[in-house]
N, C-alpha and C. Protein backbone atom coordinates (compact mmCIF):
# COMPACT_ATOMS: atom_id res chain seq x y z
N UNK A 1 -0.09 40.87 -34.05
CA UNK A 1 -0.26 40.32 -32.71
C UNK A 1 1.02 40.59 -31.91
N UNK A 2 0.95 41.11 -30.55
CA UNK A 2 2.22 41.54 -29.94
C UNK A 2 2.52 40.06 -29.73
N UNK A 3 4.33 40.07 -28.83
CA UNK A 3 4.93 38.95 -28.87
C UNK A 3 4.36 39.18 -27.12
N UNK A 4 4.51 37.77 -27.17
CA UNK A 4 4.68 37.48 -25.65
C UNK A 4 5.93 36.70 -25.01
N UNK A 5 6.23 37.40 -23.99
CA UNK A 5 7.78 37.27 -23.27
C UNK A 5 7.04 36.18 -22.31
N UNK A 6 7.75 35.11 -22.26
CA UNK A 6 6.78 34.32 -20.99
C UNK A 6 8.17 33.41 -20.13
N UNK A 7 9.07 35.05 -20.09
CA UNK A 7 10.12 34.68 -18.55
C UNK A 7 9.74 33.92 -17.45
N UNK A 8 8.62 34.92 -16.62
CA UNK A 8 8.13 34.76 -15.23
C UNK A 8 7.35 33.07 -15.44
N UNK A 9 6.52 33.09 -15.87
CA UNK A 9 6.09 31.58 -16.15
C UNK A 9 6.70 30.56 -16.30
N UNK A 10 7.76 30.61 -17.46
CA UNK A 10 8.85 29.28 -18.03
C UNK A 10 9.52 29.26 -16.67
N UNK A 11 10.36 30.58 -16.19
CA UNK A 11 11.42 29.82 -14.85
C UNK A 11 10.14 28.93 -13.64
N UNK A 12 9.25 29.60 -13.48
CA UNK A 12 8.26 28.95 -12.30
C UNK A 12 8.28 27.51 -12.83
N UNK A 13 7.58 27.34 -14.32
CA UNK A 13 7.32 25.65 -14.37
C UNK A 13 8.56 25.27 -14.11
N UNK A 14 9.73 25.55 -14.47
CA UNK A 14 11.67 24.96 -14.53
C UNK A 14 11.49 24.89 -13.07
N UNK A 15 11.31 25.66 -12.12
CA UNK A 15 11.76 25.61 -11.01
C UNK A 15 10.93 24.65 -10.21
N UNK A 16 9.49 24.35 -10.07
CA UNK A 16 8.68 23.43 -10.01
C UNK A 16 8.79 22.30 -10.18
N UNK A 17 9.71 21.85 -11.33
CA UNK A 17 10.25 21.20 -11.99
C UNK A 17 11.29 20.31 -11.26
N UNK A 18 11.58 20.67 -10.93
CA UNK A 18 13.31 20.98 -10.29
C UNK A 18 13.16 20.50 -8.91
N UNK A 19 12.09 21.29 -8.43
CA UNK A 19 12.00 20.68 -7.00
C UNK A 19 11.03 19.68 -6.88
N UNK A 20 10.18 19.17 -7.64
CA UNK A 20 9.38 17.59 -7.74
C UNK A 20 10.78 17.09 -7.66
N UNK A 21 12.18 17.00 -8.61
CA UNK A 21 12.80 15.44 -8.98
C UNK A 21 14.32 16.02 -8.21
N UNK A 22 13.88 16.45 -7.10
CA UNK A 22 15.08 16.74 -5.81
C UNK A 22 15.32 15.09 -5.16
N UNK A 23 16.60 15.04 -5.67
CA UNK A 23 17.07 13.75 -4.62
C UNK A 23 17.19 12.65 -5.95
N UNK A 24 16.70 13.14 -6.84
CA UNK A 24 16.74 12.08 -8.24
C UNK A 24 18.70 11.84 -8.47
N UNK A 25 18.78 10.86 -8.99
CA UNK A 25 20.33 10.84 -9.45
C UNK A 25 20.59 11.30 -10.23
N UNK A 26 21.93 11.80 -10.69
CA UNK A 26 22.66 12.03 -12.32
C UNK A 26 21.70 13.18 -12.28
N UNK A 27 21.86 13.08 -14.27
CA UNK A 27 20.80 14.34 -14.66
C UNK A 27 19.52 14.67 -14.41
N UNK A 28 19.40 13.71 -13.58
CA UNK A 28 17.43 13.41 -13.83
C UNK A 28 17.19 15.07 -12.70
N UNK A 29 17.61 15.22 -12.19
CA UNK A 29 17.66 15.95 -10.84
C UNK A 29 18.16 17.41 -11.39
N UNK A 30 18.96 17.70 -12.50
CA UNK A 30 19.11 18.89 -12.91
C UNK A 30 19.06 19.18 -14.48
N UNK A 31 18.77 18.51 -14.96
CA UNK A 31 18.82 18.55 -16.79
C UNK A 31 17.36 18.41 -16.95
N UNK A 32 16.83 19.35 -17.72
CA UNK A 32 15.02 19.86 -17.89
C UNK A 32 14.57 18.60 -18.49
N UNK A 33 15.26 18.17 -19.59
CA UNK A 33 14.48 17.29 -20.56
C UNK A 33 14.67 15.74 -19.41
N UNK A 34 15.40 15.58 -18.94
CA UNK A 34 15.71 14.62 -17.84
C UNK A 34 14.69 14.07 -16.83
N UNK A 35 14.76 15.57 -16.13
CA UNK A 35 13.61 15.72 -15.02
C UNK A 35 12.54 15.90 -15.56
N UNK A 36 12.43 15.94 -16.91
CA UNK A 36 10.66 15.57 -17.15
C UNK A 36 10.01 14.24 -17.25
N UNK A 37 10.59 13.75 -18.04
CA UNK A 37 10.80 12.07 -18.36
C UNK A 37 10.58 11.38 -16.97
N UNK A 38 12.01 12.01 -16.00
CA UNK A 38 12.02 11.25 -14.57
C UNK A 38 10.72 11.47 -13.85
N UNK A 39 10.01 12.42 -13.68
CA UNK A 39 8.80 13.11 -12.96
C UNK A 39 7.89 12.45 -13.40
N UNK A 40 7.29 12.27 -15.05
CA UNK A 40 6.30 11.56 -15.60
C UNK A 40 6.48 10.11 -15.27
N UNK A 41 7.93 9.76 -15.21
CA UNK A 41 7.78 8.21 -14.89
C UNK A 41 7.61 7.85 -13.52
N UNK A 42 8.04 8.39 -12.18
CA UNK A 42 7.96 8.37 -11.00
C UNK A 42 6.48 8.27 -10.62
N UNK A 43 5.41 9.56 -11.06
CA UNK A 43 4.22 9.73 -11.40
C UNK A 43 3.35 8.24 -11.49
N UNK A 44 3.56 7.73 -12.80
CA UNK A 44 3.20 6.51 -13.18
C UNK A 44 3.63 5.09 -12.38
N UNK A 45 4.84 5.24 -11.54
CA UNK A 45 4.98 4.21 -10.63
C UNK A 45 4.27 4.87 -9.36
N UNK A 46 3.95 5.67 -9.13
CA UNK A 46 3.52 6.03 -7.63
C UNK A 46 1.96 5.17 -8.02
N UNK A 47 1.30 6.01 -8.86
CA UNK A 47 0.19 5.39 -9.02
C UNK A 47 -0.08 3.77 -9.28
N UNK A 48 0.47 3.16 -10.03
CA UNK A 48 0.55 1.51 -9.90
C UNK A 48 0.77 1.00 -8.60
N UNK A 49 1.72 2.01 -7.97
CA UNK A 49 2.09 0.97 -6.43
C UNK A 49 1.08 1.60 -5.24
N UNK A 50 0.28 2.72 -5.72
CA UNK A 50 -0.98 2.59 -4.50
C UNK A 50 -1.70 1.20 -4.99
N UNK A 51 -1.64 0.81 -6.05
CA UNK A 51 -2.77 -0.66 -5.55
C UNK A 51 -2.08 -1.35 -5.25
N UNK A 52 -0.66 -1.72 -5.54
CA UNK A 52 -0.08 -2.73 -5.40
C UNK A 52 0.33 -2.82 -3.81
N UNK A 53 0.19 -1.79 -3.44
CA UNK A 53 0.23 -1.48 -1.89
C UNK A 53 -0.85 -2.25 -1.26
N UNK A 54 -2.22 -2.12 -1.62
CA UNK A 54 -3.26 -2.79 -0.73
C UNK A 54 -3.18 -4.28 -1.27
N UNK A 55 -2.59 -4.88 -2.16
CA UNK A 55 -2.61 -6.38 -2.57
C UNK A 55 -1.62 -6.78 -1.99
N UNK A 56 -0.56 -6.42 -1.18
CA UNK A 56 0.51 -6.94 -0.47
C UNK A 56 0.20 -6.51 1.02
N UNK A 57 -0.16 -5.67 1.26
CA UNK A 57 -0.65 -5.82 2.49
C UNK A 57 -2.06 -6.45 2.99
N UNK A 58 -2.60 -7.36 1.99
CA UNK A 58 -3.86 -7.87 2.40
C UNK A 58 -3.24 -9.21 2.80
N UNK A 59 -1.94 -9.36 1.30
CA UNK A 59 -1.34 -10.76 1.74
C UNK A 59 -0.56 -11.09 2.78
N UNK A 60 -0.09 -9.91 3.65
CA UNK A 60 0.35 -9.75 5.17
C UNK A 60 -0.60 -10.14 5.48
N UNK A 61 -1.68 -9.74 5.68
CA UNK A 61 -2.26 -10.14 6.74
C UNK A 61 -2.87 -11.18 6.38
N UNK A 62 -3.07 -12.16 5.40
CA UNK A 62 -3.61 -13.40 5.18
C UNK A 62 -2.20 -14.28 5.85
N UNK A 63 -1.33 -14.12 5.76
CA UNK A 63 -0.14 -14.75 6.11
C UNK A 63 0.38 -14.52 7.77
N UNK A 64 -0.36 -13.37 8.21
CA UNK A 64 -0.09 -13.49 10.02
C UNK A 64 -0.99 -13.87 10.27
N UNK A 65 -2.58 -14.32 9.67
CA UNK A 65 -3.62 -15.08 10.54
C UNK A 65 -3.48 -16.47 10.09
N UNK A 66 -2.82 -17.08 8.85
CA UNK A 66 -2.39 -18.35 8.79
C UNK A 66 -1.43 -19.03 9.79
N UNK A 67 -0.67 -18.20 10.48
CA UNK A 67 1.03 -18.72 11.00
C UNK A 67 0.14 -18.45 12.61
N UNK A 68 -1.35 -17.60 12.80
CA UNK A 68 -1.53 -17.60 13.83
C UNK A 68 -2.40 -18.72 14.19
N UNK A 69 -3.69 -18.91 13.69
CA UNK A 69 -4.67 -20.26 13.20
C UNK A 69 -4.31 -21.47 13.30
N UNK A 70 -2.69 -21.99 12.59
CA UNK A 70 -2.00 -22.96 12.51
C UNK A 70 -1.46 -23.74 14.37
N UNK A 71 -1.59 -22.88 15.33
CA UNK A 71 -1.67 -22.59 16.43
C UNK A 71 -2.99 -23.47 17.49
N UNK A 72 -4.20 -23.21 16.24
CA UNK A 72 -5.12 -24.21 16.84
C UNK A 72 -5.59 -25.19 15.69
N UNK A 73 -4.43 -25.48 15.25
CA UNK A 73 -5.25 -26.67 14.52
C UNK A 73 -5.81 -26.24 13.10
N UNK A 74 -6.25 -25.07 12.76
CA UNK A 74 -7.04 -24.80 11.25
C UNK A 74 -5.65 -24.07 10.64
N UNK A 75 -6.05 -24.40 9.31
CA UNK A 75 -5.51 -23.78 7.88
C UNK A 75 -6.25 -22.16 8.08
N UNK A 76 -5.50 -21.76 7.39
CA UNK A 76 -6.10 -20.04 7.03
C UNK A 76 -7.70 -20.31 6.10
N UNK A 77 -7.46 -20.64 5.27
CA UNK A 77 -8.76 -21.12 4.39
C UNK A 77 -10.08 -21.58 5.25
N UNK A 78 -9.87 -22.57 5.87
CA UNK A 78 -10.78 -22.98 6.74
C UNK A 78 -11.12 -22.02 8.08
N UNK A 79 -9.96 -21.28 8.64
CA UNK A 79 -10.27 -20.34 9.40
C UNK A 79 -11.41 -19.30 8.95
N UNK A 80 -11.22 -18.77 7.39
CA UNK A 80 -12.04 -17.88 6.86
C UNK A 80 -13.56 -18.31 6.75
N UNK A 81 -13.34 -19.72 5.94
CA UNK A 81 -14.98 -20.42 6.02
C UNK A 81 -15.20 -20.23 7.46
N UNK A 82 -14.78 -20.89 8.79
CA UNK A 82 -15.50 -20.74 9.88
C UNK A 82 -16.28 -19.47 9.75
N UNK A 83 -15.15 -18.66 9.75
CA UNK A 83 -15.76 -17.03 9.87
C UNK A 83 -17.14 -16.77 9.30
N UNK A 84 -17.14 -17.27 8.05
CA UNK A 84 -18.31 -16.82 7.07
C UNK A 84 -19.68 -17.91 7.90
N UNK A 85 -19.65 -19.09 8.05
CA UNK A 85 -20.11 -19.58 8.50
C UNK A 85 -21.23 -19.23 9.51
N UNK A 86 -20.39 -18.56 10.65
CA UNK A 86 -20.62 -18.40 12.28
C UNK A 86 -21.26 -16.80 11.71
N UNK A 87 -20.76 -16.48 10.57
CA UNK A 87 -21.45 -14.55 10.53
C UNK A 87 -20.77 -14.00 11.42
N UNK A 88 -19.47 -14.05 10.99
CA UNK A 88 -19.02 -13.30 12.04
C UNK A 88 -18.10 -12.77 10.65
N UNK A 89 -18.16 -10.77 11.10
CA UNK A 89 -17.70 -10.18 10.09
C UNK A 89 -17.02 -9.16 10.24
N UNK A 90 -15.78 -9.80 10.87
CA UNK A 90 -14.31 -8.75 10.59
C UNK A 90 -13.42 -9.41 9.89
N UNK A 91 -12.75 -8.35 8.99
CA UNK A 91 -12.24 -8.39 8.06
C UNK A 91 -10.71 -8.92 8.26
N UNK A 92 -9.91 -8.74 7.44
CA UNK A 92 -8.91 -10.18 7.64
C UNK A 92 -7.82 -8.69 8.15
N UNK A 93 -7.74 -7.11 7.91
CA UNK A 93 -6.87 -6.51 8.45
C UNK A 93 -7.36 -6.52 9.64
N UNK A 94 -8.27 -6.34 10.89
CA UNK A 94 -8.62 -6.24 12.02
C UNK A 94 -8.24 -8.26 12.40
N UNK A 95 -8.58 -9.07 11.93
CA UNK A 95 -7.88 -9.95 12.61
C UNK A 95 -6.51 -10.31 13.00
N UNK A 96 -5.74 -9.36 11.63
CA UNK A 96 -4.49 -10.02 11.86
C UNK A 96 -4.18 -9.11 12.83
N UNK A 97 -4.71 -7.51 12.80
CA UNK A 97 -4.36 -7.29 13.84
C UNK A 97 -4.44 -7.43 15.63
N UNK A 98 -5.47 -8.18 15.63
CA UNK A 98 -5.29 -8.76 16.54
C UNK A 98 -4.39 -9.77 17.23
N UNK A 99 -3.97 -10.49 16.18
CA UNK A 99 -3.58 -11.64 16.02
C UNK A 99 -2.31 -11.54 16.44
N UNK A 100 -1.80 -9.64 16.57
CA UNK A 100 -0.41 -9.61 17.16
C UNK A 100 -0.56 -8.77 18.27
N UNK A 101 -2.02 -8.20 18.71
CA UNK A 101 -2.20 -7.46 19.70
C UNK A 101 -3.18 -7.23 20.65
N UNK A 102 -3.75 -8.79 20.31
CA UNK A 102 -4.93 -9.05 21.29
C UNK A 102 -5.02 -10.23 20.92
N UNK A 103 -4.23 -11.75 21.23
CA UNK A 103 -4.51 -12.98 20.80
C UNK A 103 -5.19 -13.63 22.22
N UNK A 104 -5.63 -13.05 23.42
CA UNK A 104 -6.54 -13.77 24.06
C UNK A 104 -7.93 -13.75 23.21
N UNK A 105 -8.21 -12.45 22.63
CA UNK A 105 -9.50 -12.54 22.05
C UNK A 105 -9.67 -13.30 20.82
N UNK A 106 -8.54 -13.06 19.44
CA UNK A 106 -8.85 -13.87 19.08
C UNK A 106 -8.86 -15.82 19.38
N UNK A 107 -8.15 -15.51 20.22
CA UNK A 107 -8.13 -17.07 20.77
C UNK A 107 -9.43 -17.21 21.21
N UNK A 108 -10.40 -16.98 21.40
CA UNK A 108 -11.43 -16.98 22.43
C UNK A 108 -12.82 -17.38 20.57
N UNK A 109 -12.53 -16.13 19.91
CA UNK A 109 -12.97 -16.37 18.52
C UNK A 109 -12.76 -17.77 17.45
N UNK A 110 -11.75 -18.19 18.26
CA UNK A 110 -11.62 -19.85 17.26
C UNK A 110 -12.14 -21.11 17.76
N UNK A 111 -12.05 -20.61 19.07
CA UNK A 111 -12.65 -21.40 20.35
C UNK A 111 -13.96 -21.51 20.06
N UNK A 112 -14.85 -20.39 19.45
CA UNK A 112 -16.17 -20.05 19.21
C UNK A 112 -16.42 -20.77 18.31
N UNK A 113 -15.90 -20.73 16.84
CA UNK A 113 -15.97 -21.12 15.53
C UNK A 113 -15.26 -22.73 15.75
N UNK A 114 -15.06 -23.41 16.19
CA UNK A 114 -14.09 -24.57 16.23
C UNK A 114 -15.94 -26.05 16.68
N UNK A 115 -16.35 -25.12 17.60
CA UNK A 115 -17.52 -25.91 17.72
C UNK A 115 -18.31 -26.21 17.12
């Protein structure tokens, strides 16, 4: 079986390599066995913190329609029952955003649900 020379390939993955863990500290950023370890682990936190991303930003916004609600009188909790209540069905990111960029309307929405 002939040998195979696999130059052109090995530098591409090294160099590939190399430029994923640009900006890494110490060795992680230029030592192969380093920047692999660092890359696989970066990898594995990126992916955990896309969810952990939407569970902290849901709790933003449960926490700007509480501090906004508190304003007329209801708890966040009870704000939500109204909601479910009345059938009225936007979701808690479109309220809060309102809640910092259109609070005549939602003001007008608690006004609704309050009766």
């Amino acid at each position: 079986m002939p040998r195979v020379k696999r130059g052109t390939s090995h530098v591409k993955s090294r160099k590939n390599l190399l430029k994923d863990v640009k900006g890494y500290k110490w060795g992680r950023k230029k030592l192969i066995k380093l920047a692999k370890t660092a890359r696989t682990l970066a990898g594995a936190h990126s992916y955990v913190d896309r969810n952990k991303k939407k569970r902290d930003m849901r709790a933003l916004w449960q926490i700007r329609l509480n501090a906004f609600v508190r304003e007329y009188g209801l708890s966040y909790s009870k704000f939500i029952g109204l909601l479910k209540a009345n059938n009225i069905l936007l979701d808690r990111k479109v309220l809060a955003e309102m809640a910092i960029s259109n609070k005549p309307v939602l003001a007008k929405i608690i006004e609704k649900i309050k009766k």
